[in-house]
Protein backbone atom coordinates (compact mmCIF):
# COMPACT_ATOMS: atom_id res chain seq x y z
CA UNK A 1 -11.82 34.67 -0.78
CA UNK A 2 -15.26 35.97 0.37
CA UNK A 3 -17.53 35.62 -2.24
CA UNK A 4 -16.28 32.85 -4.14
CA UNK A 5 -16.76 28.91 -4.22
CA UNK A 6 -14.46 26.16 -5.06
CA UNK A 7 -14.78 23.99 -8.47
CA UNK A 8 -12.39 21.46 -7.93
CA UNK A 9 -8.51 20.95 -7.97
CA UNK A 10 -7.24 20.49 -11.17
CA UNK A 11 -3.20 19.39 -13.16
CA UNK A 12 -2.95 21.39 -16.13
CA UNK A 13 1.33 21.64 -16.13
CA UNK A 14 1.98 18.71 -13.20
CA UNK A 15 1.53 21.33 -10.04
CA UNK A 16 -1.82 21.44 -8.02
CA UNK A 17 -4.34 23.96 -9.04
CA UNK A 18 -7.55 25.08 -7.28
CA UNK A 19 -10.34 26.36 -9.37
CA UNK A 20 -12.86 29.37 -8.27
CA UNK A 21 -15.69 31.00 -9.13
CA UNK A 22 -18.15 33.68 -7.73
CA UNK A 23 -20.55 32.30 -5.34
CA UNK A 24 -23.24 34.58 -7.65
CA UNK A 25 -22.45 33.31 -10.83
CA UNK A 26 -21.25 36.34 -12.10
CA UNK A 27 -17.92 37.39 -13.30
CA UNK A 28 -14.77 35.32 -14.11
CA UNK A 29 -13.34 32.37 -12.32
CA UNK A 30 -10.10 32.33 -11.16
CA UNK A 31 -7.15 30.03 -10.14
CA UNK A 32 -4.99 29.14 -7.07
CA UNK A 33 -1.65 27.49 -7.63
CA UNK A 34 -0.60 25.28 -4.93
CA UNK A 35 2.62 24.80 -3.15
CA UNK A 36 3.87 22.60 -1.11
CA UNK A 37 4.60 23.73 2.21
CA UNK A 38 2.62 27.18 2.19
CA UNK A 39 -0.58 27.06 4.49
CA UNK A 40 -4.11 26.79 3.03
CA UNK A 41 -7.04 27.67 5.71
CA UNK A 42 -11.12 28.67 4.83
CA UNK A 43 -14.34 28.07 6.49
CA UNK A 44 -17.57 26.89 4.74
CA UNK A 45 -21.02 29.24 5.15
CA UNK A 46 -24.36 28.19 4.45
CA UNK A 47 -25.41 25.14 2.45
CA UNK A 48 -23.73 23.10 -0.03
CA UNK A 49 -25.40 23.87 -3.52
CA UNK A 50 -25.30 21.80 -6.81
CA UNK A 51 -22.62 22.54 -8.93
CA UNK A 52 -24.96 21.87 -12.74
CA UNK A 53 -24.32 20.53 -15.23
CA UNK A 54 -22.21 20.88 -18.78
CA UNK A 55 -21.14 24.52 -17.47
CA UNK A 56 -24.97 25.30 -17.21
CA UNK A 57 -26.19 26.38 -13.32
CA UNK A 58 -28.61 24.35 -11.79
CA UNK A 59 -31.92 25.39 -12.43
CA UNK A 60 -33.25 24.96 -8.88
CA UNK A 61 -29.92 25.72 -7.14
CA UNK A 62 -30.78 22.27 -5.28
CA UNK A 63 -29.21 21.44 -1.90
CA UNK A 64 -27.13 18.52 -2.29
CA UNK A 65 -25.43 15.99 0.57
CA UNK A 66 -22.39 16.82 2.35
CA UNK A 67 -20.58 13.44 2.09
CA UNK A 68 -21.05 13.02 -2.15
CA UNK A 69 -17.98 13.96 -4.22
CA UNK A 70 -20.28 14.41 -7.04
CA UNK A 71 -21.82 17.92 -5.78
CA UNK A 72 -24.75 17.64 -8.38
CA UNK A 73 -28.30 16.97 -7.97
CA UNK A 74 -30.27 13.92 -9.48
CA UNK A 75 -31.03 15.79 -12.60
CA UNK A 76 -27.36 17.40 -13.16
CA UNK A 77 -25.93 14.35 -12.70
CA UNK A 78 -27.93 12.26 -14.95
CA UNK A 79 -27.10 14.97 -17.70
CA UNK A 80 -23.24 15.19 -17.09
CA UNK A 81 -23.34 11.66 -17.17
CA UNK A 82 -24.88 11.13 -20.65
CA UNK A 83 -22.88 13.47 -22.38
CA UNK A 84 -19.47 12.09 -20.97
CA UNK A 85 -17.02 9.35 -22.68
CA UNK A 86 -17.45 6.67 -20.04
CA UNK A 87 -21.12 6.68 -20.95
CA UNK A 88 -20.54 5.50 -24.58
CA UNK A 89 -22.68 7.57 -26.06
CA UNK A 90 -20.43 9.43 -28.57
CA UNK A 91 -19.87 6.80 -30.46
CA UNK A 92 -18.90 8.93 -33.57
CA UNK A 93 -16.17 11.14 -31.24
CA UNK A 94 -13.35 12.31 -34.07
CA UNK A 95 -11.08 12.83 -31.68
CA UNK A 96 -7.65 10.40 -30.36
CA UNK A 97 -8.28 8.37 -27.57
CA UNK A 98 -5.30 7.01 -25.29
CA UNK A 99 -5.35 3.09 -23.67
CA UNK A 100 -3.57 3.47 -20.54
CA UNK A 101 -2.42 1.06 -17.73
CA UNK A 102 -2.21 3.18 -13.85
CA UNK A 103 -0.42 2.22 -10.50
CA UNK A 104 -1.85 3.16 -7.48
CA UNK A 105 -0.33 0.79 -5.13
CA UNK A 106 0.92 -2.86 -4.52
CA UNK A 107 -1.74 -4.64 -6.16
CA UNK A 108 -3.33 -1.46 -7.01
CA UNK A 109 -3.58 -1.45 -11.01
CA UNK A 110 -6.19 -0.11 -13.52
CA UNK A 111 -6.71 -0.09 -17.01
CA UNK A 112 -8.46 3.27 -18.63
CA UNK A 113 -8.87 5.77 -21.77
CA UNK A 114 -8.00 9.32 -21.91
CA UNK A 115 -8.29 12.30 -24.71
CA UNK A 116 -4.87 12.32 -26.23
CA UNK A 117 -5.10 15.99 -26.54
CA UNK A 118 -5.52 16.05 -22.40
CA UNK A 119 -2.38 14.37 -22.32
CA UNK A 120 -0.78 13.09 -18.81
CA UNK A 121 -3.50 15.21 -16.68
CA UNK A 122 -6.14 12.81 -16.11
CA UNK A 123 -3.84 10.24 -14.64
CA UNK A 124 -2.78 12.83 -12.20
CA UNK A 125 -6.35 13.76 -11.46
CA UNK A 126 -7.10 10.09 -10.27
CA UNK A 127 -4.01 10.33 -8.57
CA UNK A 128 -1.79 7.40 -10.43
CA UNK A 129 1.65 7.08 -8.96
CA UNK A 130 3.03 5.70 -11.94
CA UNK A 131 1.81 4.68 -15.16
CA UNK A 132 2.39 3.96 -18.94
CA UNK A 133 0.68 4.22 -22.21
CA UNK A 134 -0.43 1.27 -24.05
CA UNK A 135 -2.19 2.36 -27.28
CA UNK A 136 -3.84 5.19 -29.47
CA UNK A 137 -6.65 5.51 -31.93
CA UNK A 138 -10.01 5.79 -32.13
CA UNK A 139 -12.93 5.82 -29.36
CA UNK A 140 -13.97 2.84 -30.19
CA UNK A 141 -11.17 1.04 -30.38
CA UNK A 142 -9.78 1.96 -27.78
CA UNK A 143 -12.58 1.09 -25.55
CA UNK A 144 -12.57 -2.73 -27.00
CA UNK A 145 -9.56 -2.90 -25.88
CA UNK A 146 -10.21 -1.20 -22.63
CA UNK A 147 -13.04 -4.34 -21.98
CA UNK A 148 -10.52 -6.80 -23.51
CA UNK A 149 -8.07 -5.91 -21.04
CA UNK A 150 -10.16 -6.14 -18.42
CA UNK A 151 -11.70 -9.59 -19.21
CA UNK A 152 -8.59 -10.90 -20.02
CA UNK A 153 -6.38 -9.85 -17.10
CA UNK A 154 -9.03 -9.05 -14.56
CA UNK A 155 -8.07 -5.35 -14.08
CA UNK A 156 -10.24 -3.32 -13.49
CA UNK A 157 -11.46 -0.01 -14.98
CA UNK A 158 -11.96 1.81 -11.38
CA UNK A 159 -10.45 2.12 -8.04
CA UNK A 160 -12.47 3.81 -5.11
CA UNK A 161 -10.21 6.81 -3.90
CA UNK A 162 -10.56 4.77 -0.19
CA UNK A 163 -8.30 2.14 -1.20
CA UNK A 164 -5.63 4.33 -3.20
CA UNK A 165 -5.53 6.41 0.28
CA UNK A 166 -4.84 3.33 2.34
CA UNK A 167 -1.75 2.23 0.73
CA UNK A 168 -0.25 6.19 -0.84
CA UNK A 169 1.80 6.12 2.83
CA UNK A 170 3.21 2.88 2.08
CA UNK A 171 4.73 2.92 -1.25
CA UNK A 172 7.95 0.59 -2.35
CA UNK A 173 10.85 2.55 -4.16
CA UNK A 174 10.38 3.87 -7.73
CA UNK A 175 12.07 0.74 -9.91
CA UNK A 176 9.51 -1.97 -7.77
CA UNK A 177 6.85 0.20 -9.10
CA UNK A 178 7.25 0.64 -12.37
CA UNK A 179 7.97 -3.27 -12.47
CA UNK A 180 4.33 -3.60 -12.05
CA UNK A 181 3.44 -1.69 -14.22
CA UNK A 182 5.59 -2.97 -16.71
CA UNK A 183 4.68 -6.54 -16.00
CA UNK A 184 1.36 -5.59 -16.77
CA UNK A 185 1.73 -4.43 -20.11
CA UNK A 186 3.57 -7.06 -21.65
CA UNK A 187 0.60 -9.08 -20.48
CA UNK A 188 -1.63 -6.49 -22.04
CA UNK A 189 0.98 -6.80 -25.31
CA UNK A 190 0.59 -10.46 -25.11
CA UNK A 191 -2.84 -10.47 -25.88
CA UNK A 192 -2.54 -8.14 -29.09
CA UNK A 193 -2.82 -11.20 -31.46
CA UNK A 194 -5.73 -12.26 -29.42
CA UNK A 195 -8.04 -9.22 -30.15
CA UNK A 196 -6.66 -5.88 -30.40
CA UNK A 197 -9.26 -3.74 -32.50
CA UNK A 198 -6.38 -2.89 -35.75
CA UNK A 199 -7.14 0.88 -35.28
CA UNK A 200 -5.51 0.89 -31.86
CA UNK A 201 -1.84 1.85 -32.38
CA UNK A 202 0.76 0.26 -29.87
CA UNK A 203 2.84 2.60 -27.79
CA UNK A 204 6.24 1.66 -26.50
CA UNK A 205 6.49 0.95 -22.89
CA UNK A 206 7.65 4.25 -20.27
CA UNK A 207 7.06 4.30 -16.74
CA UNK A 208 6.31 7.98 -15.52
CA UNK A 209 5.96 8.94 -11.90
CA UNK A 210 4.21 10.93 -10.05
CA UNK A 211 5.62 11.26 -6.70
CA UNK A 212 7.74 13.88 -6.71
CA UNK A 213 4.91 15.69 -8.51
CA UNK A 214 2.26 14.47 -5.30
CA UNK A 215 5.29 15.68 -2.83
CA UNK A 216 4.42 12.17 -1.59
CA UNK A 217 7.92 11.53 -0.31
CA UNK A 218 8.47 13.96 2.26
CA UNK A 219 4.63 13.96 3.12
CA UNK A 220 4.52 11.52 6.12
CA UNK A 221 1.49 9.29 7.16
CA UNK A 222 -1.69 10.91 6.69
CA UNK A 223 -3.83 10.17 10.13
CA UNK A 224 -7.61 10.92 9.29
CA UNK A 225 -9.30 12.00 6.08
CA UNK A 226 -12.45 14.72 6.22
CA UNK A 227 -16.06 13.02 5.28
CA UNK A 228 -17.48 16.58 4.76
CA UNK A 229 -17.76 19.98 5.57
CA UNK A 230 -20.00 21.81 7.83
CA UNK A 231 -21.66 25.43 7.98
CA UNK A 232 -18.77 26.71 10.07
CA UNK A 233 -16.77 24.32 9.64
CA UNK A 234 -12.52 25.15 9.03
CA UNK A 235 -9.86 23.19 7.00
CA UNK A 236 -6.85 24.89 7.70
CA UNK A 237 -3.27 23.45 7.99
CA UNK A 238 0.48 23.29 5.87
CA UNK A 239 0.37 21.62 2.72
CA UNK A 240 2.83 19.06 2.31
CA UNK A 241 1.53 16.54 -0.31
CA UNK A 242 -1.36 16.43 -3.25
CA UNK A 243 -2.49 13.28 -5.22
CA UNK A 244 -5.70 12.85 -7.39
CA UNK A 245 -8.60 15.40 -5.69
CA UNK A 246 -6.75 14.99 -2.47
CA UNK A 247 -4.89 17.48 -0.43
CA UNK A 248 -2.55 16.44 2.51
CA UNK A 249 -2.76 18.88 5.14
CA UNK A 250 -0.36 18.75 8.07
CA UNK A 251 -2.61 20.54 10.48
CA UNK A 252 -2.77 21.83 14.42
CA UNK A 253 -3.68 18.98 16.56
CA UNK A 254 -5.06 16.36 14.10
CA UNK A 255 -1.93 15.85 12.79
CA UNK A 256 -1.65 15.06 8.98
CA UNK A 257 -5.85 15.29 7.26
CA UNK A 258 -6.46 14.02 3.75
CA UNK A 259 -9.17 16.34 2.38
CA UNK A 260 -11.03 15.32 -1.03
CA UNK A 261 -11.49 18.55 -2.94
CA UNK A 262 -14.58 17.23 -4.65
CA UNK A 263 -16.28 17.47 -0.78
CA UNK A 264 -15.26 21.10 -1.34
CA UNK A 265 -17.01 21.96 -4.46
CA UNK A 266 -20.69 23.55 -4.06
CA UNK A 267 -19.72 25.76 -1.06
CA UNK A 268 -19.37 29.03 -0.35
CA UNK A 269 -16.24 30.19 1.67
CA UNK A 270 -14.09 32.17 3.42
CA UNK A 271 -10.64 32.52 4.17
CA UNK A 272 -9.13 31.03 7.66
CA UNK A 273 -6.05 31.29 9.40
CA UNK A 274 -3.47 28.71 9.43
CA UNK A 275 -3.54 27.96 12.57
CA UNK A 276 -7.49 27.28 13.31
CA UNK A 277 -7.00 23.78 12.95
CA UNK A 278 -9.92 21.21 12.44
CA UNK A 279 -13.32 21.73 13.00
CA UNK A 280 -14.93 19.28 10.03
CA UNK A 281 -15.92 15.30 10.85
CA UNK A 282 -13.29 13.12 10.07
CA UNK A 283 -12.60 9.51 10.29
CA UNK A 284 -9.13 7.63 10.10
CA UNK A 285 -7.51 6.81 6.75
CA UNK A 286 -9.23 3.81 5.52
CA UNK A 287 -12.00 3.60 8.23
CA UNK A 288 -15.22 4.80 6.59
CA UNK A 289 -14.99 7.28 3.77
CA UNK A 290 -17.29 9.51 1.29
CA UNK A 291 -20.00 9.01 -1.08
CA UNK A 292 -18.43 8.37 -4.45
CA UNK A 293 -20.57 10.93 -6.52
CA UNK A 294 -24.62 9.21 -7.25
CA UNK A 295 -23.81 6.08 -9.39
């Protein structure tokens, strides 16, 4: 793995997915498929460096914190930013747009809008246990009805990763949860009369789920979750579970760690052996946590 650095973990087909490209910028990237139970080790060298912007390099290859799961600079970050759908600036976007409605937890629901043509794979990037379509159509519309839903039921449109860690140990069976999530859609149904934009189209209800595809059942508790890495530092360990960005490693004497993939990205490294353990800062599941990105 020498020579290469991490861009993120990634659900094309359902299974895990880590990304890769040369630490140089030169050459192809490459992919590793993930399995559960197989062992995943490497140790981190040097700095963390800004990952650009748009698929452009930084310009100044800046330096950027440790604990931020955005891995960009200032100035990369305001640019991804304005070019991306939640910044409402492509207002004239041809493409479909998908309304969704995401489970996370008990009491853990969200309301959001995804590229039809991306299909499921951005629910399983935020890590969604279970969720359901609501409507198609246009960008537009289905952002109004994004807000509406919001305003009206008092969802929200984001969960901090913190929270979905705390409860992804302590999950009822699959029919309670996708009775939450279908209680929240015929509330979100209710309110079509009320102010759906006509260019959203209403999807029937279907509960999919996600845990068998996380490997959350046989996972276990997860103990601590890594802040950060370190020049030096190892991740190494058995993988036994994978939800959102995160990776549940059962490792040698810190028992199961929760690692955040996007605390990955922007560092070069190296392969380690399976059994080197921890040697990162960590903190224990729901005590602390990372820098959400810079906004």
């Amino acid at each position: 793995m020498s020579g290469w650095r991490c861009t993120g973990l990634r659900w094309p087909h359902g299974g895990p997915v880590l990304g890769w490209e040369r630490s140089d910028g030169t050459g192809r990237g490459r992919a590793s498929v993930l399995a559960y139970g197989k062992e995943l080790g490497f140790r981190a060298e040097g700095e963390r460096h800004c990952t650009g912007a748009r698929g452009n390099p930084c310009p100044v290859t800046a330096v950027v914190p440790v604990r931020s799961t955005g891995a960009r600079c200032a100035e990369c970050a305001r640019l991804d930013r304005a070019h991306s759908v939640a910044a409402d600036t492509i207002a004239d976007d041809p493409r479909t747009y998908r309304v969704y409605l995401a489970w996370f937890g008990p009491g853990l629901v969200k309301v959001g809008i995804t590229g039809e043509a991306r299909d499921s794979a951005r629910l399983r990037e935020q890590g969604a246990v279970v969720f359901s379509w609501l409507g198609r159509g246009p960008l537009m519309a289905a952002r109004r009805t994004e807000e509406l839903l919001r305003s009206a039921l008092g969802v929200p449109d984001r969960i901090p990763y913190a929270r979905k860690r705390a409860v992804r140990d302590h999950l009822p069976g699959a029919r309670e949860r996708a009775a939450e999530v279908e209680g929240l859609y015929r509330r979100a149904v209710a309110l079509e009369r009320a102010g759906w934009p006509d260019a959203l189209e209403r999807l029937p209800f279907e509960a999919v789920d996600h845990a068998e595809v996380f490997g959350l059942a046989g996972a276990g508790p997860a103990a601590r979750v890594v802040t950060g890495l370190a020049d030096g530092g190892v991740v190494s360990g058995r993988l036994v579970a994978a939800a959102g960005p995160d990776l549940h490693l059962e490792t040698v004497g810190a028992g199961t760690v929760v690692l955040d993939t996007r605390l990955v990205t922007g560092w070069d490294l190296v392969g380690a052996g399976a059994g080197a353990g921890l040697s990162v800062p960590a903190v224990a599941v729901g005590g602390g946590g990372v820098q959400d990105g810079l906004f």
